[in-house]
PDB file of N, CA and C in Angstrom:
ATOM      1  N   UNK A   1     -29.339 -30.215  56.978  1.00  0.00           N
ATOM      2  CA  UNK A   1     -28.005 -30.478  56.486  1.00  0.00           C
ATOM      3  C   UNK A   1     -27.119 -30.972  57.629  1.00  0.00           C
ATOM      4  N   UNK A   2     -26.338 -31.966  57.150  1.00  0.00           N
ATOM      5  CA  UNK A   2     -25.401 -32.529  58.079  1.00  0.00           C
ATOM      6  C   UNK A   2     -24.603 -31.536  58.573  1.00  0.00           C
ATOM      7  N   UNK A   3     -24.052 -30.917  58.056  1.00  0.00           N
ATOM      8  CA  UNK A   3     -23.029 -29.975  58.764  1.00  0.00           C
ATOM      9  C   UNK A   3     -23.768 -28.862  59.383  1.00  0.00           C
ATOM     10  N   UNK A   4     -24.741 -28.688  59.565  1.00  0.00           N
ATOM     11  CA  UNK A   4     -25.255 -27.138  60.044  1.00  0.00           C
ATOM     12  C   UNK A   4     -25.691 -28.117  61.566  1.00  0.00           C
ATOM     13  N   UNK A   5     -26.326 -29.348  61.492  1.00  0.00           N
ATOM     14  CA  UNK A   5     -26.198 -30.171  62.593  1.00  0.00           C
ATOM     15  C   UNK A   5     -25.276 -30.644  63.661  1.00  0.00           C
ATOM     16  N   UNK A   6     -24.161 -30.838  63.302  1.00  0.00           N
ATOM     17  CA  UNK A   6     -23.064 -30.804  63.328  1.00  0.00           C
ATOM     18  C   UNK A   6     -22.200 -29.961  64.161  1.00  0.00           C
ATOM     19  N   UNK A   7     -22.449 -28.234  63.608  1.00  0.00           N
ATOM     20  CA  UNK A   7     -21.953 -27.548  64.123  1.00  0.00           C
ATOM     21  C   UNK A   7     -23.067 -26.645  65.314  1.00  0.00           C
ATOM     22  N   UNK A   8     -24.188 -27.083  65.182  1.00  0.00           N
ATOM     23  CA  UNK A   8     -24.865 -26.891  66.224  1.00  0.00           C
ATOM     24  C   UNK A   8     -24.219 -27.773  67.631  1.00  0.00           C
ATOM     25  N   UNK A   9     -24.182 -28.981  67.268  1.00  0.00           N
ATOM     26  CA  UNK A   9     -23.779 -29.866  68.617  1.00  0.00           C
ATOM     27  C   UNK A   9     -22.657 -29.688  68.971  1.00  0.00           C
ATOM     28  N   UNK A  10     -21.649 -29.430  67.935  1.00  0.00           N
ATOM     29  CA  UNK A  10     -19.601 -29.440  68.471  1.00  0.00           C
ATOM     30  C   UNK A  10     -19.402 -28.101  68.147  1.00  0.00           C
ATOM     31  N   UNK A  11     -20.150 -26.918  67.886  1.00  0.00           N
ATOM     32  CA  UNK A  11     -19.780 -25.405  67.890  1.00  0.00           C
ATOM     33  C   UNK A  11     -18.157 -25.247  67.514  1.00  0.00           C
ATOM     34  N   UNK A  12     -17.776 -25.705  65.958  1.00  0.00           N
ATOM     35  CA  UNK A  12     -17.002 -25.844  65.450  1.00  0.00           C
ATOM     36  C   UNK A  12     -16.532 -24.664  64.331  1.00  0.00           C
ATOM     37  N   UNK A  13     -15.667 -24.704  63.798  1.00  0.00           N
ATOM     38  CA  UNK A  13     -15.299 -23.254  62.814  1.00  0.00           C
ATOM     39  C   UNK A  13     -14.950 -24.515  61.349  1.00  0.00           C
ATOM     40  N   UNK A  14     -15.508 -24.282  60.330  1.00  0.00           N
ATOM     41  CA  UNK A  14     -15.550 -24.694  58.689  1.00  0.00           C
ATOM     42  C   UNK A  14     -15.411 -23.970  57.851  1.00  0.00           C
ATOM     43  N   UNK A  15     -14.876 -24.599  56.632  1.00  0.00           N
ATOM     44  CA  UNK A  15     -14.307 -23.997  56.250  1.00  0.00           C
ATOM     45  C   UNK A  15     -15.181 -24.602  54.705  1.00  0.00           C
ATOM     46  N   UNK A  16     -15.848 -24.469  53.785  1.00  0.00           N
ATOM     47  CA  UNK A  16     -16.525 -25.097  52.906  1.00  0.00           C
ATOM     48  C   UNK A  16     -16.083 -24.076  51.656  1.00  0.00           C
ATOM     49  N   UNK A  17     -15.632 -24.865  50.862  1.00  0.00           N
ATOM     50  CA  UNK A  17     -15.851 -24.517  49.160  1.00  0.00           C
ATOM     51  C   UNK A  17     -16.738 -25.102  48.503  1.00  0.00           C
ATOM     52  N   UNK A  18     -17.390 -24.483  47.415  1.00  0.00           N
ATOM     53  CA  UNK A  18     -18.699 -24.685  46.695  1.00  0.00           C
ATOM     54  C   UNK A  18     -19.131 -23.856  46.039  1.00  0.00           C
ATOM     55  N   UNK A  19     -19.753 -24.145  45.033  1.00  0.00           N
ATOM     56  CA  UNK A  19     -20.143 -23.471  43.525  1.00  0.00           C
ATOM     57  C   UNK A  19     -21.799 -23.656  43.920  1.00  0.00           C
ATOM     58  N   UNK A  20     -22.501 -23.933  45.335  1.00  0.00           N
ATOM     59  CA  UNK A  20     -23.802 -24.200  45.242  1.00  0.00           C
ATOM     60  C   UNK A  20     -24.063 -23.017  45.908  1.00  0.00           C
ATOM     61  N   UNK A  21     -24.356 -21.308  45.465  1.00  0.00           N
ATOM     62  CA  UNK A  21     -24.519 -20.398  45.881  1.00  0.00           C
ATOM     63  C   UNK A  21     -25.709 -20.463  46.966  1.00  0.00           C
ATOM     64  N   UNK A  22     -27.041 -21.221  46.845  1.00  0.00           N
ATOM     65  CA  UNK A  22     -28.118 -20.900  47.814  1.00  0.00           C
ATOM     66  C   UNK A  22     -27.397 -21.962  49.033  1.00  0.00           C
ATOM     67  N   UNK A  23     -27.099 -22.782  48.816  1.00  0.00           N
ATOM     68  CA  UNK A  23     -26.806 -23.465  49.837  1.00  0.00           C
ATOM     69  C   UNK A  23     -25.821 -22.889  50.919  1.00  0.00           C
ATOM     70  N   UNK A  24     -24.458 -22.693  50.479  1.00  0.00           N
ATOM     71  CA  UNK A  24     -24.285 -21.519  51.382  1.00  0.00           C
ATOM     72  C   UNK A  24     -24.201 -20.431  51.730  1.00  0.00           C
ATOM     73  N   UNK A  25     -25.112 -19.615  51.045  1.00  0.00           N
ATOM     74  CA  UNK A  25     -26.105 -18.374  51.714  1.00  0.00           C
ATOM     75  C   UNK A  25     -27.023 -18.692  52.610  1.00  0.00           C
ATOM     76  N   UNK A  26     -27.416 -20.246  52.931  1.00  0.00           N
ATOM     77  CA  UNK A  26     -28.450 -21.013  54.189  1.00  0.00           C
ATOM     78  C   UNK A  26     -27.677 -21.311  55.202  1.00  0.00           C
ATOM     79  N   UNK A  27     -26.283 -22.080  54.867  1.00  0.00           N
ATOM     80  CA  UNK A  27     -25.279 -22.312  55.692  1.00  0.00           C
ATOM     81  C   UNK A  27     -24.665 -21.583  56.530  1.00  0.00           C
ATOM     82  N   UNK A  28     -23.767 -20.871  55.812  1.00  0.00           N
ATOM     83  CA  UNK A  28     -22.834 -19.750  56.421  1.00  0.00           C
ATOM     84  C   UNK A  28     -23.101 -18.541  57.294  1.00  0.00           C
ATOM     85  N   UNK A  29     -22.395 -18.046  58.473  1.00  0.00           N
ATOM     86  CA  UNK A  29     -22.673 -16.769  58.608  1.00  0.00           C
ATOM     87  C   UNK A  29     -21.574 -15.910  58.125  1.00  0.00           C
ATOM     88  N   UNK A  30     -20.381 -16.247  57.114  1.00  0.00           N
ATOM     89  CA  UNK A  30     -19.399 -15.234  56.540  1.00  0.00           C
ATOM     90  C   UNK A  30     -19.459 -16.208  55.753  1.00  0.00           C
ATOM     91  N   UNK A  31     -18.782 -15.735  54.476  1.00  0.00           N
ATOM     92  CA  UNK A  31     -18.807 -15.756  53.214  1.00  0.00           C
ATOM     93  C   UNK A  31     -17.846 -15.131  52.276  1.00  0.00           C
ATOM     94  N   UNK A  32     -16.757 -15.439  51.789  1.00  0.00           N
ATOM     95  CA  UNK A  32     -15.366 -14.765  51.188  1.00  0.00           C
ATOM     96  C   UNK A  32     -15.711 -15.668  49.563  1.00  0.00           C
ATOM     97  N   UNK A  33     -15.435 -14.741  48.419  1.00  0.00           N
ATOM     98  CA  UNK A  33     -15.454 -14.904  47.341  1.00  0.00           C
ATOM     99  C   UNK A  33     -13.658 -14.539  46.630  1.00  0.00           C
ATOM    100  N   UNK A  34     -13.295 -15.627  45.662  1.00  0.00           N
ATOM    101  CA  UNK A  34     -12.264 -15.907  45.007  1.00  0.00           C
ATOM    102  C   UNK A  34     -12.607 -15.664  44.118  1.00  0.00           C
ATOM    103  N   UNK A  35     -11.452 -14.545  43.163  1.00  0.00           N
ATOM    104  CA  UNK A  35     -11.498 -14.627  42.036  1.00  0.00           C
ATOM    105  C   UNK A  35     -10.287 -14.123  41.369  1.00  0.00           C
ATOM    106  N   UNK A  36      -9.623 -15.113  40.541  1.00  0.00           N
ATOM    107  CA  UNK A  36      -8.244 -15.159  40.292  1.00  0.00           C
ATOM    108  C   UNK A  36      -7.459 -15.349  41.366  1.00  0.00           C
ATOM    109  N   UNK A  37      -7.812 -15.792  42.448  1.00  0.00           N
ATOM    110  CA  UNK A  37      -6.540 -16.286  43.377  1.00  0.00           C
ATOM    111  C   UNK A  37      -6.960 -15.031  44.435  1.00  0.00           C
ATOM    112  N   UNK A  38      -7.693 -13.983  44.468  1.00  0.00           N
ATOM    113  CA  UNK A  38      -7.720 -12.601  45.283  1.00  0.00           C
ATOM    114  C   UNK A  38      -9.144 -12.392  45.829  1.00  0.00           C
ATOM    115  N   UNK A  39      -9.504 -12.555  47.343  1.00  0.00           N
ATOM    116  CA  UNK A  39     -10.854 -12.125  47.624  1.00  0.00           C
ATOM    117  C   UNK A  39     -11.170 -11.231  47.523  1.00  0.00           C
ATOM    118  N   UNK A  40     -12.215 -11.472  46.623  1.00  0.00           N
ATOM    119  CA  UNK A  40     -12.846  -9.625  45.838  1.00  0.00           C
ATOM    120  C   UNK A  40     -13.844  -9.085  46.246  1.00  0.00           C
ATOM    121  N   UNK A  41     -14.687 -10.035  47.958  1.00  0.00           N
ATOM    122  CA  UNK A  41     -15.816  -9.672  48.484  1.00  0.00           C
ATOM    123  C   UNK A  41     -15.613 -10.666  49.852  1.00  0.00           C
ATOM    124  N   UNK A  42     -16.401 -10.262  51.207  1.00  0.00           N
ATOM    125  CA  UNK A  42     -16.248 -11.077  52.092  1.00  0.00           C
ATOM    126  C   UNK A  42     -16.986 -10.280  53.303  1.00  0.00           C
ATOM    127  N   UNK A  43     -18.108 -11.478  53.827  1.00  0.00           N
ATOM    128  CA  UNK A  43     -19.289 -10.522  54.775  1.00  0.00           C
ATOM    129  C   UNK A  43     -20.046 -11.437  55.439  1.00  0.00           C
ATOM    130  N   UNK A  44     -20.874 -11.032  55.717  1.00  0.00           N
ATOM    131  CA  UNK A  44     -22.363 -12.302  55.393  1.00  0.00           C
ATOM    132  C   UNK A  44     -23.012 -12.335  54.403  1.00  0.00           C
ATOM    133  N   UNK A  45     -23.478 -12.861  54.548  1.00  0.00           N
ATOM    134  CA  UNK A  45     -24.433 -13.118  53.383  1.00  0.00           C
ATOM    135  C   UNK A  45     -24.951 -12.787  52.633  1.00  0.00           C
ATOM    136  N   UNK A  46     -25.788 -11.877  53.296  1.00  0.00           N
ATOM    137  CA  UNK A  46     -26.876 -11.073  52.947  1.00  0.00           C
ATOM    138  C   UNK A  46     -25.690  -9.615  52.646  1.00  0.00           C
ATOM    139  N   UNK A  47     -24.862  -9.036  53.297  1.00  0.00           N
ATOM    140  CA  UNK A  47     -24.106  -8.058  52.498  1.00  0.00           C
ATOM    141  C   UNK A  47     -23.540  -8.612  50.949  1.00  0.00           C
ATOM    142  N   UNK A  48     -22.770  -9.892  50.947  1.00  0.00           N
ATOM    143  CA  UNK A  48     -22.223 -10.488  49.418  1.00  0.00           C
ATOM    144  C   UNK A  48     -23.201 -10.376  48.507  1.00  0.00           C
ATOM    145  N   UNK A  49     -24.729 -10.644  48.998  1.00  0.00           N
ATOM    146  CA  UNK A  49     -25.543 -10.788  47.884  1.00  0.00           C
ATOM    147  C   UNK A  49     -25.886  -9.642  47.522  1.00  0.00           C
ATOM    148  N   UNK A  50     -25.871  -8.569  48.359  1.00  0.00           N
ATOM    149  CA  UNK A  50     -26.202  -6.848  47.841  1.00  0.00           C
ATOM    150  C   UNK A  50     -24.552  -6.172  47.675  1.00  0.00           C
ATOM    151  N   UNK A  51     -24.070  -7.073  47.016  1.00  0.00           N
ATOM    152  CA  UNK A  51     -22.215  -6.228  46.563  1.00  0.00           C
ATOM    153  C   UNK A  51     -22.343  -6.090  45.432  1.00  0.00           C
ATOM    154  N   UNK A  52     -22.168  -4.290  45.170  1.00  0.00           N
ATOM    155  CA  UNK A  52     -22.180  -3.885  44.101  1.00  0.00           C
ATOM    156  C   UNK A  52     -20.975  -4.506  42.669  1.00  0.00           C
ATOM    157  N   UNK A  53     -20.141  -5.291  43.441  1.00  0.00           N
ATOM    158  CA  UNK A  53     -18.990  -6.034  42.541  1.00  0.00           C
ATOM    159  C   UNK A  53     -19.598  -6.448  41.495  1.00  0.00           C
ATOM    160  N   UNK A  54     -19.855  -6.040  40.147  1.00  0.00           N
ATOM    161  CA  UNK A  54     -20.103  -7.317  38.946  1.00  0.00           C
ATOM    162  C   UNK A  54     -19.649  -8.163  39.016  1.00  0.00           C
ATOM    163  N   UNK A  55     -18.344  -8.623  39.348  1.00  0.00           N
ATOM    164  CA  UNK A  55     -17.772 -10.325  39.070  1.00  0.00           C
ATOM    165  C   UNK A  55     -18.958 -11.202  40.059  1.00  0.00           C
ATOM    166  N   UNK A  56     -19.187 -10.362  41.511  1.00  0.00           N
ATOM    167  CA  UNK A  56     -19.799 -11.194  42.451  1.00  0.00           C
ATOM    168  C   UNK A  56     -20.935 -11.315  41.887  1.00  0.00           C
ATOM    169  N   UNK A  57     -21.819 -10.477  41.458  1.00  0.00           N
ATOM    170  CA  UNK A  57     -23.033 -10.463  40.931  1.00  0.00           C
ATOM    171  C   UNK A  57     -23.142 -11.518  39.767  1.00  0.00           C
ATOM    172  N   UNK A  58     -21.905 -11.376  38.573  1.00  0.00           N
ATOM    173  CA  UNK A  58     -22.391 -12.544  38.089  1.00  0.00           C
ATOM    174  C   UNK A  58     -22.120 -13.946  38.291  1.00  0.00           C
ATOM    175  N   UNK A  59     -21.467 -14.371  39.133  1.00  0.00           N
ATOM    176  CA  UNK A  59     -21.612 -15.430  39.669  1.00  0.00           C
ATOM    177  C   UNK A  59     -22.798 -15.892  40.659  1.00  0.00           C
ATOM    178  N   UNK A  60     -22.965 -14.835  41.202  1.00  0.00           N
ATOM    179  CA  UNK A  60     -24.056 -15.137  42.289  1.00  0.00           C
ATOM    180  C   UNK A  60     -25.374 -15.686  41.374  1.00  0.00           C
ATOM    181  N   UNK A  61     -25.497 -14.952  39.970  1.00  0.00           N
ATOM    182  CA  UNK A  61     -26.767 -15.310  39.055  1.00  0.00           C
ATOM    183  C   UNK A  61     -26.120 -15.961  38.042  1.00  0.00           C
ATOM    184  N   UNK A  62     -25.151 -17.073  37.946  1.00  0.00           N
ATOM    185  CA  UNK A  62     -24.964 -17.972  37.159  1.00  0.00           C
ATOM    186  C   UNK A  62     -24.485 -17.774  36.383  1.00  0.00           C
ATOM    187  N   UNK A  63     -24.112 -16.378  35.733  1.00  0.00           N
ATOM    188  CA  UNK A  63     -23.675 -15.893  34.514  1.00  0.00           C
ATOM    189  C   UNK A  63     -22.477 -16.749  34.163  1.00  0.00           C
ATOM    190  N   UNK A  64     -22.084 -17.177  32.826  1.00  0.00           N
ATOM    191  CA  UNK A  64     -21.270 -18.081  32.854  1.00  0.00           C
ATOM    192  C   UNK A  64     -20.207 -17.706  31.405  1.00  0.00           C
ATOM    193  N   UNK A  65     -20.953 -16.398  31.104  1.00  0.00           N
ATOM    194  CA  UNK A  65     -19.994 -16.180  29.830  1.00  0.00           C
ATOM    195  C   UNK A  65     -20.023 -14.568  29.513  1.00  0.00           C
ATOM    196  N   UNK A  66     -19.315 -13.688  29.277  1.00  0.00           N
ATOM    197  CA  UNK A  66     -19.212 -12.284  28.710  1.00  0.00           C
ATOM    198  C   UNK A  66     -18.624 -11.660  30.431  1.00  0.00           C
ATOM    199  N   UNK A  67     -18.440 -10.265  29.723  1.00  0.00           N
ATOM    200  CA  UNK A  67     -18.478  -9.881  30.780  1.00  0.00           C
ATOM    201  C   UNK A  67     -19.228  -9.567  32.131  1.00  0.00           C
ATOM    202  N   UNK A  68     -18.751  -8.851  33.066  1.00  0.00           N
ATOM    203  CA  UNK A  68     -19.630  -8.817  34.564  1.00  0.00           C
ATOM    204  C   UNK A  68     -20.357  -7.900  34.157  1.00  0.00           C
ATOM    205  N   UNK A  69     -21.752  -7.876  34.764  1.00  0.00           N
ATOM    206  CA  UNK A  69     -22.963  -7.183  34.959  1.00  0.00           C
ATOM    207  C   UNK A  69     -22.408  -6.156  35.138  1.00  0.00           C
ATOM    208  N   UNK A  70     -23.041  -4.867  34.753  1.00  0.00           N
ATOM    209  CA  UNK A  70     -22.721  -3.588  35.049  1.00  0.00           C
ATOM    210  C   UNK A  70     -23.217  -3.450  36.385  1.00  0.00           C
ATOM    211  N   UNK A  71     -22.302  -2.633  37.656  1.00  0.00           N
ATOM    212  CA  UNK A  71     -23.018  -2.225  38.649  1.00  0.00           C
ATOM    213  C   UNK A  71     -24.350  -1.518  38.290  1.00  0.00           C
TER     214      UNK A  71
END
C-alpha cells in the first residue's frame, strides 16, 4: 500500500477514514471508532477488534441492520 510506504520513508502522522475494516486493521497502529458524532472505542487494533462494545462489534462484522450484537 501506498501509504504504509510512504510513511515508512517520511515517518509521518495520518489521519485515514474508511469503512474498509481489514484494511485498516493492516494499516494502522491506533484506531478510534465514531458513532453518532462520539468515539465509542479507540486502541490498536487488535484491542478494537476484541471490544466488548456491540455497536463496534457490529460494524467490525458488517452487520448492517437491527440491533448491536449482544456482548
Amino acid at each position: 500500500h501506498l501509504i504504509v510506504e510512504l510513511h515508512r520513508k517520511f515517518r509521518f502522522t495520518a489521519v485515514m477514514v474508511s469503512h474498509e475494516i481489514p484494511e485498516i486493521f493492516r494499516i494502522a497502529d491506533r484506531v478510534a471508532m465514531l458513532h453518532d458524532g462520539v468515539i465509542v472505542e479507540s486502541g490498536t487494533p487488535d484491542a478494537v477488534q476484541a471490544s466488548a462494545n456491540p455497536i463496534v462489534q457490529q460494524f467490525i462484522h458488517g452487520d448492517v441492520e437491527g440491533s448491536p450484537r449482544p456482548g
